[in-house]
Each structure stands twice: as C-alpha cells, then as structure tokens.
N, C-alpha and C. Protein backbone atom coordinates (compact mmCIF):
# COMPACT_ATOMS: atom_id res chain seq x y z
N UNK A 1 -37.39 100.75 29.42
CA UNK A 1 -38.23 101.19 28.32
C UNK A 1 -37.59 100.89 26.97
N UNK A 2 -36.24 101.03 27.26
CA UNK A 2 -35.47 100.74 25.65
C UNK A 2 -34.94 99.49 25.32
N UNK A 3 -35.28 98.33 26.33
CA UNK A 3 -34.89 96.75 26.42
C UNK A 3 -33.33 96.92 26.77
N UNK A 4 -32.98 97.62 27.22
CA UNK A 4 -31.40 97.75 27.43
C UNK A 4 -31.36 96.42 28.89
N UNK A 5 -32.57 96.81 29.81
CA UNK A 5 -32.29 96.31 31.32
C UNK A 5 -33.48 95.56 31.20
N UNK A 6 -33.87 94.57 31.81
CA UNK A 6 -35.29 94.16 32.24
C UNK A 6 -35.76 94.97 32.55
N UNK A 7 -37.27 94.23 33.05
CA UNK A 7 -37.84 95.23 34.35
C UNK A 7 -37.29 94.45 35.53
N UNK A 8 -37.67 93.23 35.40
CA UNK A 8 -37.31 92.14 36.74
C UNK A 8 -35.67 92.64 37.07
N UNK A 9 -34.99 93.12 36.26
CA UNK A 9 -33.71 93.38 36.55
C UNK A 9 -33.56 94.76 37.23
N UNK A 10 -34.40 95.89 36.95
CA UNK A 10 -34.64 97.05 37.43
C UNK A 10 -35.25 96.83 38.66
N UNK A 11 -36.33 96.27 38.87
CA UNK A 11 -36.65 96.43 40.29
C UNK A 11 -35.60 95.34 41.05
N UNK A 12 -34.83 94.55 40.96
CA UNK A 12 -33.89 93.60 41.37
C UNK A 12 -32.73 94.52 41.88
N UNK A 13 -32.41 95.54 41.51
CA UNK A 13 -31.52 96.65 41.51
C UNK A 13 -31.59 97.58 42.64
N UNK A 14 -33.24 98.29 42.22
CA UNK A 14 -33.69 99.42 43.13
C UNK A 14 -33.84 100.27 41.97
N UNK A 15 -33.64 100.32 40.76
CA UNK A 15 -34.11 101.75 39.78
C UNK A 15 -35.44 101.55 39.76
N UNK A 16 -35.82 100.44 39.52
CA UNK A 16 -37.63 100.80 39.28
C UNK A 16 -37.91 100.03 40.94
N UNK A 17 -39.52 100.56 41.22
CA UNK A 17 -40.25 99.74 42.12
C UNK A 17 -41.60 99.54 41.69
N UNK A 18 -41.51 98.43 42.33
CA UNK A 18 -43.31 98.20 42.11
C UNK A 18 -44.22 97.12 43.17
N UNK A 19 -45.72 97.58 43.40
CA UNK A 19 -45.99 97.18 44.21
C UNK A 19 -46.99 95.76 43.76
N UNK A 20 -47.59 95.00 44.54
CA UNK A 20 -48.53 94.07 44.55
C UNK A 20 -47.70 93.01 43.50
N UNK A 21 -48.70 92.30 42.73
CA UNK A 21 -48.46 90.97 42.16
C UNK A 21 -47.71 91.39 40.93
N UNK A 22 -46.53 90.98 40.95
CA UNK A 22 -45.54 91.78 39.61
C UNK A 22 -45.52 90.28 38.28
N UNK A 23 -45.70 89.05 38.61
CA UNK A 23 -45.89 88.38 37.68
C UNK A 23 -46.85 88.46 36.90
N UNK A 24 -48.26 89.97 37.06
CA UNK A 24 -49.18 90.17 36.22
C UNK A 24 -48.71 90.45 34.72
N UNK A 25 -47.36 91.61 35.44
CA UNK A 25 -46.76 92.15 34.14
C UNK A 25 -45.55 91.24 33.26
N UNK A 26 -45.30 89.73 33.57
CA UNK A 26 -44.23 88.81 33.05
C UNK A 26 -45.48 88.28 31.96
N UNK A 27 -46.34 88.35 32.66
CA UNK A 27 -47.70 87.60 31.65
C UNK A 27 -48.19 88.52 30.77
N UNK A 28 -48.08 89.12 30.66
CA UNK A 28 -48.61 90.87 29.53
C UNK A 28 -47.19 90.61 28.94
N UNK A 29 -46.20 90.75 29.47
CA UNK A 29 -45.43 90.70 28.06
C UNK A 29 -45.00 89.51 27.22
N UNK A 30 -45.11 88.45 27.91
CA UNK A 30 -45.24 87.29 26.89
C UNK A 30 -46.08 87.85 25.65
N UNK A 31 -46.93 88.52 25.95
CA UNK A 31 -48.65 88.26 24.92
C UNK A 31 -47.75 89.27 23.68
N UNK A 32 -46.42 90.32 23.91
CA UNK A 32 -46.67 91.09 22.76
C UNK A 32 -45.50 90.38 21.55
N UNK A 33 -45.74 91.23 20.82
CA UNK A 33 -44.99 91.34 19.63
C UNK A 33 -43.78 91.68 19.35
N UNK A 34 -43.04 91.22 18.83
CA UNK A 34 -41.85 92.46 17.73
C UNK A 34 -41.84 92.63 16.94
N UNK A 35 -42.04 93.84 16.99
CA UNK A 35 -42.56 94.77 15.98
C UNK A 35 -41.36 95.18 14.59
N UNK A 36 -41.77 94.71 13.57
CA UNK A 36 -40.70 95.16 12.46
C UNK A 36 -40.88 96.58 11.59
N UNK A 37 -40.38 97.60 12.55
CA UNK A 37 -40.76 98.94 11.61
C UNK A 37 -40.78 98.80 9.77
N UNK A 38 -39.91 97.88 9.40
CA UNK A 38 -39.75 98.25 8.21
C UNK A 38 -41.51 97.18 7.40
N UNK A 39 -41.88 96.69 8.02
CA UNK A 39 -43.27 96.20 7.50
C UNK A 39 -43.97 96.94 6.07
N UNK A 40 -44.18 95.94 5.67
CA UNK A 40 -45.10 96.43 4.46
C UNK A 40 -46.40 97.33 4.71
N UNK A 41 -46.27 99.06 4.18
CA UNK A 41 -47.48 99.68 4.60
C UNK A 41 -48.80 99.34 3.48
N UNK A 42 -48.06 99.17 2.30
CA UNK A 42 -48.88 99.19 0.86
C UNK A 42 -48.42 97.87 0.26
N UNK A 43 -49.33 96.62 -0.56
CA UNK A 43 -48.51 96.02 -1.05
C UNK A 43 -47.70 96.45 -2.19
N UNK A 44 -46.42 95.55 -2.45
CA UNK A 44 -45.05 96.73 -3.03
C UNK A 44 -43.96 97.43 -3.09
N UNK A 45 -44.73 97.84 -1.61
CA UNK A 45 -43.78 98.92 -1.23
C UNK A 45 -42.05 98.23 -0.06
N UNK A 46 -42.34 96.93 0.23
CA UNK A 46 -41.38 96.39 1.23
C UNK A 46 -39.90 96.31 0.37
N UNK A 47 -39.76 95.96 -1.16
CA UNK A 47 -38.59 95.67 -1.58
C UNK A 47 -38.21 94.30 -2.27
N UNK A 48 -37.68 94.46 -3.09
CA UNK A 48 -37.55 92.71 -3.91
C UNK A 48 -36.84 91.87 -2.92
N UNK A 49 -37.03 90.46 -2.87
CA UNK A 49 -37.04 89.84 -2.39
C UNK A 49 -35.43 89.20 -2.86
N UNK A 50 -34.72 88.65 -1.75
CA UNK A 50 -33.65 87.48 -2.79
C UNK A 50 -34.14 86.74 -3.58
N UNK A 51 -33.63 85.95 -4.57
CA UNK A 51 -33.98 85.04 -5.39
C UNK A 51 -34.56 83.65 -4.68
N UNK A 52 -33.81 83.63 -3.41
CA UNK A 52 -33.60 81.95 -3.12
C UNK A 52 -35.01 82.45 -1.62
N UNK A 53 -35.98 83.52 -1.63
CA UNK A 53 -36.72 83.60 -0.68
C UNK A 53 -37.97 83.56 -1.70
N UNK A 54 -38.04 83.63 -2.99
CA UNK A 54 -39.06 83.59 -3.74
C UNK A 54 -39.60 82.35 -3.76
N UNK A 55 -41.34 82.39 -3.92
CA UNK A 55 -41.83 80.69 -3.78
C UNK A 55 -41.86 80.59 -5.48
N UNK A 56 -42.25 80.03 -5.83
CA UNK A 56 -42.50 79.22 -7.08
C UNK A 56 -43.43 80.24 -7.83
N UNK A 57 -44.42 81.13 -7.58
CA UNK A 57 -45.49 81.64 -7.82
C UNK A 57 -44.96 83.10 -8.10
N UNK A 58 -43.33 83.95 -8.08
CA UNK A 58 -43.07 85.32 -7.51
C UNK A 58 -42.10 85.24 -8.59
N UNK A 59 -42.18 86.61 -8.94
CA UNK A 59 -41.32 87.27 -10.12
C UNK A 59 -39.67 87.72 -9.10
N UNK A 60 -38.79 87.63 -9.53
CA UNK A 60 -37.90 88.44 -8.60
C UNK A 60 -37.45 89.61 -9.41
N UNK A 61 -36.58 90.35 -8.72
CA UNK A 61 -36.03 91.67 -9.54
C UNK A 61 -35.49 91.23 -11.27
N UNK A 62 -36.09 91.78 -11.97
CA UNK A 62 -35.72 91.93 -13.52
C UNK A 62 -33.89 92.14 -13.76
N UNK A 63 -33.27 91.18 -14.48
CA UNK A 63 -31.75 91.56 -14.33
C UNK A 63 -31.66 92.35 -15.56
N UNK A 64 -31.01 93.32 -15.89
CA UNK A 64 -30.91 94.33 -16.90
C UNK A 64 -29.90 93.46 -17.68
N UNK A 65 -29.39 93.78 -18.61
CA UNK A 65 -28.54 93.64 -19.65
C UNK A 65 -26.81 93.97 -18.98
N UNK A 66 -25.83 93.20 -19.37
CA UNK A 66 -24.49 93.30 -18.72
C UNK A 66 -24.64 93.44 -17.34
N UNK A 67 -25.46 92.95 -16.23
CA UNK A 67 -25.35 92.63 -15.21
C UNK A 67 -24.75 91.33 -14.78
C-alpha cells in the first residue's frame, strides 16, 4: 500500500494472495498517476519559479535592493 514492496513481490512471498487473472491488476496500474501533493490548488498559490525555469512570457521573483 505504501510502495515500499510490490504487489507481484507480496504475493511472490506469501504476505498478500490473490486469486484468478492477476495481470488484470499490472494493467490498472500502468493507467495511474503520480500524484504531486504539492500541485497548484489556486493559480499563484504553487511558488516562484527559478529564473532559468521561466519561459520568455513570466515575471520571476522581484529582487529587493542589496540582495
């Protein structure tokens, strides 16, 4: 559950079991995601960007004075 072990490695073991066609579930997890908690909820809200990730079109963080 916490990606520490497979599954194929768990039932390979004996901690997990499972019955019938188990390559259903190698094909379901290809399909997902990783997920980046820190994702933008609002635009804004994610954080300034480095300088050298900005395109041509993007303001980067304002440098103050004696920085």
């Amino acid at each position: 559950m916490m990606g520490v072990k497979s599954l194929r490695a768990q039932i390979g073991d004996g901690t997990a079991e499972a019955e019938g066609n188990t390559e259903i579930i190698g094909q379901l997890a290809s399909t997902l995601v990783v997920f980046d908690p820190r994702f933008e909820i609002m635009p804004g809200t994610k954080g300034p960007l480095p300088e050298g990730d900005l395109n041509p079109h993007e303001a980067g963080p304002l440098k103050l004075r004696g920085e």
